[in-house]
N, C-alpha and C. Protein backbone atom coordinates (compact mmCIF):
# COMPACT_ATOMS: atom_id res chain seq x y z
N UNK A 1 -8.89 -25.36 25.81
CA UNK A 1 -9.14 -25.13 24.40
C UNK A 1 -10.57 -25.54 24.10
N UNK A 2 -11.46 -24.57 23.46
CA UNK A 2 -12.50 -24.84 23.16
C UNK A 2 -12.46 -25.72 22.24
N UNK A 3 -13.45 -26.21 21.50
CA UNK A 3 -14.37 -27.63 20.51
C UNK A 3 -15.38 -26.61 19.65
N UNK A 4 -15.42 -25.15 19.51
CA UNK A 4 -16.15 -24.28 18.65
C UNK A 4 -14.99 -24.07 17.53
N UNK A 5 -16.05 -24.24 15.79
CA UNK A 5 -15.53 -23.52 15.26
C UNK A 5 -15.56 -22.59 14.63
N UNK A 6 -15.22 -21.54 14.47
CA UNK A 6 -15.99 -19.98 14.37
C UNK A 6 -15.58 -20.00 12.76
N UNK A 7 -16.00 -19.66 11.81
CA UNK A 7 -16.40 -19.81 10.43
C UNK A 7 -15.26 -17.99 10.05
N UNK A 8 -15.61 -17.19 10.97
CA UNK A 8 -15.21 -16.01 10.13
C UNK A 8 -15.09 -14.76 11.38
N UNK A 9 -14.42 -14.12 11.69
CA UNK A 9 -13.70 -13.00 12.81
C UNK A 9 -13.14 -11.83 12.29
N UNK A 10 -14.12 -10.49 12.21
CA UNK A 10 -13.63 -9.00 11.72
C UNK A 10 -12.73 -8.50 12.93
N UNK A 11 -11.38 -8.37 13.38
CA UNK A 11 -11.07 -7.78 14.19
C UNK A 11 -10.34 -6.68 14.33
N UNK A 12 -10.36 -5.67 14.64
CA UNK A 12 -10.02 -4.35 14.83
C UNK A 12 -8.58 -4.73 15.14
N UNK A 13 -6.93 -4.52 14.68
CA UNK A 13 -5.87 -4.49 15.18
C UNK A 13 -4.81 -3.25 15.35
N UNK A 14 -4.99 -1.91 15.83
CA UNK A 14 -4.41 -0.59 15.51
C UNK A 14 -4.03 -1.15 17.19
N UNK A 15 -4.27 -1.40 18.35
CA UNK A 15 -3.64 -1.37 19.56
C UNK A 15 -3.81 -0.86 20.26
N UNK A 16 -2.94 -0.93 21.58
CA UNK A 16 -3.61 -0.01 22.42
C UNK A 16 -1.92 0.41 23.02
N UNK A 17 -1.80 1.49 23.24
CA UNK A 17 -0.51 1.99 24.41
C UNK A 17 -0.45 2.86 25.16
N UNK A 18 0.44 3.53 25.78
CA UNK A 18 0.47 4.84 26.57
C UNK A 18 0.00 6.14 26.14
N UNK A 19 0.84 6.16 24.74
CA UNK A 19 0.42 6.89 23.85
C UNK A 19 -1.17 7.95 23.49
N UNK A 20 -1.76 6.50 23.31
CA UNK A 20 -2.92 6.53 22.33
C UNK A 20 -4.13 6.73 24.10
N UNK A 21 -3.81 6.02 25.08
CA UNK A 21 -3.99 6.80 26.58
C UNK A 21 -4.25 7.91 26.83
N UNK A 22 -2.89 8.21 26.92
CA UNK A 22 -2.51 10.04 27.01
C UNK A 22 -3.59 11.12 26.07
N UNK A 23 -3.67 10.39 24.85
CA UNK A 23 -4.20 11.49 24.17
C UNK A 23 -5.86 11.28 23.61
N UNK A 24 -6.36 10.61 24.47
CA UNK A 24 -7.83 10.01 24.43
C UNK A 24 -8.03 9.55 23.11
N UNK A 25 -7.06 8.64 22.60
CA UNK A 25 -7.52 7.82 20.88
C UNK A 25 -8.03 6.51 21.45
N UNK A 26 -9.21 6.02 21.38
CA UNK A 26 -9.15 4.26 21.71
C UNK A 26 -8.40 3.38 20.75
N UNK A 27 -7.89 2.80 21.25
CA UNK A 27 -7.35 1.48 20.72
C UNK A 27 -8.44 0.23 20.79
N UNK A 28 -7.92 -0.44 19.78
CA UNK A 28 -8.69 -2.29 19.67
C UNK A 28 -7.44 -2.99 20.10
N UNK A 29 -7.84 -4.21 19.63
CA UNK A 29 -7.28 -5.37 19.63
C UNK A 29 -5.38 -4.66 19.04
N UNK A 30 -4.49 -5.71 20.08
CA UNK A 30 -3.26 -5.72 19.72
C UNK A 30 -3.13 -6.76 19.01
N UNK A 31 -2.07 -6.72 18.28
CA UNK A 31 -2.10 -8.41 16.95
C UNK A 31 -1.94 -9.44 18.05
N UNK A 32 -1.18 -9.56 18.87
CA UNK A 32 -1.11 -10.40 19.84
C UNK A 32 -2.30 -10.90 20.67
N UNK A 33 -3.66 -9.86 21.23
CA UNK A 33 -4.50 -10.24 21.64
C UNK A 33 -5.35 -11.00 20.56
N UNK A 34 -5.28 -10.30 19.48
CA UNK A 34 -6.20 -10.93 18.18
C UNK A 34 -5.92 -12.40 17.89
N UNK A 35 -4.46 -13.06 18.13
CA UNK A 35 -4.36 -13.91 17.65
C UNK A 35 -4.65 -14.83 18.68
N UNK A 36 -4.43 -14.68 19.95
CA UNK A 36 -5.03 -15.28 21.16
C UNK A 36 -6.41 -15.71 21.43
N UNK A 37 -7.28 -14.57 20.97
CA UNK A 37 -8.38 -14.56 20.90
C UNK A 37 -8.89 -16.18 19.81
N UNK A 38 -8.44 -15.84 18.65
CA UNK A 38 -8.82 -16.96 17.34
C UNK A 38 -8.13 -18.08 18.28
N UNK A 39 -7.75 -18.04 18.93
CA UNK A 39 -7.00 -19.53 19.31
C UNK A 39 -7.82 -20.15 20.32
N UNK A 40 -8.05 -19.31 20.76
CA UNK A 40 -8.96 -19.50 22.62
C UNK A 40 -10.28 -20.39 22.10
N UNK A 41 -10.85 -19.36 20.73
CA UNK A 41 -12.30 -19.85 20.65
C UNK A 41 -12.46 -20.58 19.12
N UNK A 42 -11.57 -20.68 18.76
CA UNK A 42 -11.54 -21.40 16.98
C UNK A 42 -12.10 -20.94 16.02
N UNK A 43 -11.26 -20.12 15.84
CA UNK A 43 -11.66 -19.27 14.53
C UNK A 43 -10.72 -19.18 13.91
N UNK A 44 -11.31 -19.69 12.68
CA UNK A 44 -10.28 -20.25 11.71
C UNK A 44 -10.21 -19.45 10.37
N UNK A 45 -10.68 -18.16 10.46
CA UNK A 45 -10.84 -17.18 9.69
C UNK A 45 -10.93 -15.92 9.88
N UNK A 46 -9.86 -14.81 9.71
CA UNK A 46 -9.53 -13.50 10.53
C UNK A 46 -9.10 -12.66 9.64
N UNK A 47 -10.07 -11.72 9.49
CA UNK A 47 -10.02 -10.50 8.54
C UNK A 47 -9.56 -9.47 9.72
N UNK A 48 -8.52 -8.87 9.43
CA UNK A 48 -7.62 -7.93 10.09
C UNK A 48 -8.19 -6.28 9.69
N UNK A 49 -8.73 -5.43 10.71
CA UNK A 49 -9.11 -3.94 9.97
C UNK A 49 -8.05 -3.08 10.67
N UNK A 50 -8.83 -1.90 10.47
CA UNK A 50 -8.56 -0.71 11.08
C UNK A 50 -6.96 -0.37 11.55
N UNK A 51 -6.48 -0.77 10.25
CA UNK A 51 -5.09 -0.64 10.15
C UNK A 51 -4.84 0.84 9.26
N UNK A 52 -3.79 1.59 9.03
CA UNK A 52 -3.33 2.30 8.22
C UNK A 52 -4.78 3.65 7.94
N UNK A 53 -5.60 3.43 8.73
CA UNK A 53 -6.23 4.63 8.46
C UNK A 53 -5.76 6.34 9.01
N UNK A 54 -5.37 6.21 10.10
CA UNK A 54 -4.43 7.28 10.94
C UNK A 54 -3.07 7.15 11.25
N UNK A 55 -2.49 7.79 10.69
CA UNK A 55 -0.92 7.85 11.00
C UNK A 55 -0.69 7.56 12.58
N UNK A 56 -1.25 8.19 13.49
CA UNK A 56 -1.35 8.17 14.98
C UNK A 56 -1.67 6.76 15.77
N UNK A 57 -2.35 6.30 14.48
CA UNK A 57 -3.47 5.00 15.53
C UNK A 57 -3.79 3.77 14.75
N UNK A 58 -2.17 3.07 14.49
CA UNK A 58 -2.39 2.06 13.39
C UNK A 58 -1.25 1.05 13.99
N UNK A 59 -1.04 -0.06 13.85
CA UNK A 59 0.44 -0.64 13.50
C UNK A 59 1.07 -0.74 12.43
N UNK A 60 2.51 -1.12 12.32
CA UNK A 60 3.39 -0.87 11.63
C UNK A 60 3.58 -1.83 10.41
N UNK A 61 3.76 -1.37 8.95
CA UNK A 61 3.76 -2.55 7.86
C UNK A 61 4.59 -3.91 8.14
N UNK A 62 5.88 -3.52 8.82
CA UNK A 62 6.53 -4.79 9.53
C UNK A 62 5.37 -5.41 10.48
N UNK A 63 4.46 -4.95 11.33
CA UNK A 63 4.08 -5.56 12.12
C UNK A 63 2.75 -6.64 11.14
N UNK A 64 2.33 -6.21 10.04
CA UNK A 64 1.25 -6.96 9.49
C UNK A 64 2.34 -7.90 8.39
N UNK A 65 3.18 -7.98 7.92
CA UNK A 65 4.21 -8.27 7.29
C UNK A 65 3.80 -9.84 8.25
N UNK A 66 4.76 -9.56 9.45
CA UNK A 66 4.90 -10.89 10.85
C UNK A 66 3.78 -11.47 10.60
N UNK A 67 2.23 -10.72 11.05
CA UNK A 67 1.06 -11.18 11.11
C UNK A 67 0.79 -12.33 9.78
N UNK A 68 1.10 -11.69 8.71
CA UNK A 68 0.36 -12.55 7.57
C UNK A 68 1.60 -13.91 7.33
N UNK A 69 2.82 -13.94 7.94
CA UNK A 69 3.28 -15.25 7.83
C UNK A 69 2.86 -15.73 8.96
N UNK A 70 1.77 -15.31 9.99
CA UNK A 70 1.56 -16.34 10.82
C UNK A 70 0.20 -17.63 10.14
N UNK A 71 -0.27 -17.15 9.53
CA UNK A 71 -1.64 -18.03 8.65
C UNK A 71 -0.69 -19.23 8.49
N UNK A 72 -1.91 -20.08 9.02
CA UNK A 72 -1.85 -21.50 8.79
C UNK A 72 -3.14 -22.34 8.52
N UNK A 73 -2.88 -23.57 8.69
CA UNK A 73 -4.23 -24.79 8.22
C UNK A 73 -5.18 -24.40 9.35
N UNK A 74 -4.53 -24.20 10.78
CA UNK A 74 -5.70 -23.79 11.52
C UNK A 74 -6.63 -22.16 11.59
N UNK A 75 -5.67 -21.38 11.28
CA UNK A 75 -5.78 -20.07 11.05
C UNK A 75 -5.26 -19.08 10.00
N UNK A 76 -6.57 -19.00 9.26
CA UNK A 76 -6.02 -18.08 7.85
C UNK A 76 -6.50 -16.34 7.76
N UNK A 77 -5.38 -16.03 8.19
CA UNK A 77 -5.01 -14.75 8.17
C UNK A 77 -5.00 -13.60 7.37
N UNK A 78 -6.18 -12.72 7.07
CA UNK A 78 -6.40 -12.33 5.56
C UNK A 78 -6.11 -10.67 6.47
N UNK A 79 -5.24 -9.80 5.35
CA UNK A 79 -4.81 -8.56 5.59
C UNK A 79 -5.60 -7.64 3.90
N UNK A 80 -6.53 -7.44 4.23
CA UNK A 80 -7.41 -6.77 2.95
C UNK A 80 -6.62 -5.68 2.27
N UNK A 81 -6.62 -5.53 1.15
CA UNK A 81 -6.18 -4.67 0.49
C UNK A 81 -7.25 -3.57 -0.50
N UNK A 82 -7.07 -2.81 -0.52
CA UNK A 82 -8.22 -1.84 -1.55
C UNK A 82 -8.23 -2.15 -2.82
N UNK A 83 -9.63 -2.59 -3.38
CA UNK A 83 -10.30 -2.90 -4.81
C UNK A 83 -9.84 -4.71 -4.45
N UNK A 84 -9.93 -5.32 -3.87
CA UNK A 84 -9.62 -6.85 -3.88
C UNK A 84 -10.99 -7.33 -3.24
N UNK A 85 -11.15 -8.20 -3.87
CA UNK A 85 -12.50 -9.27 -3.46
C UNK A 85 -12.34 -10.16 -2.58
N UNK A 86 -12.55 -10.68 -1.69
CA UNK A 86 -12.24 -11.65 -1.02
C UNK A 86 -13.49 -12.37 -1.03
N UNK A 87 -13.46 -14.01 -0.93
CA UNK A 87 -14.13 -14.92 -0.71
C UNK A 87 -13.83 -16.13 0.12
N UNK A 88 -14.72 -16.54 1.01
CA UNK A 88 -14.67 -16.99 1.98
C UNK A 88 -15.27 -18.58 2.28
N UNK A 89 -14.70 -19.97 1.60
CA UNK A 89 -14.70 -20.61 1.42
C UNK A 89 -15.08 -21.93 2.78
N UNK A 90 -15.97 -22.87 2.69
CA UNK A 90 -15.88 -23.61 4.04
C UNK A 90 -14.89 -24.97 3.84
């Protein structure tokens, strides 16, 4: 476990599978790698994207549903919504 603490993390979470393989779509980050990732290197602040833009190449509202009860004191888990402000506090 690293001793860094990373202030703020944009990460791409639509995934990656056989699927999205087969039919030359790239995938990012799976929620699972994303959250691994913030853990590995301490980042304690994770703006979640590239969700819900393509029917084809997104995860599922249950799956960001899971995601946003995972936020805690060490990791706060922000799932953006359209016309909302967010601010980013130390």
């Amino acid at each position: 476990m690293t001793h860094l603490k990373i202030d703020l993390a944009l990460l791409p979470i639509n995934g990656r599978d056989e699927f999205r393989l087969k039919h030359d779509i790239a995938g990012n980050f799976k929620i699972s790698e994303a959250l691994d990732l913030c853990q590995e290197v301490g980042i304690i602040n994770l703006i979640v994207h590239h969700f819900g833009m393509f029917a084809y190449n997104t995860v599922s509202y249950d799956d960001l549903e899971r995601l946003k009860k995972k936020s805690s004191k060490s990791l706060r888990i922000i799932i953006p919504e359209v016309d909302v402000v967010y601010k980013i506090r130390r």
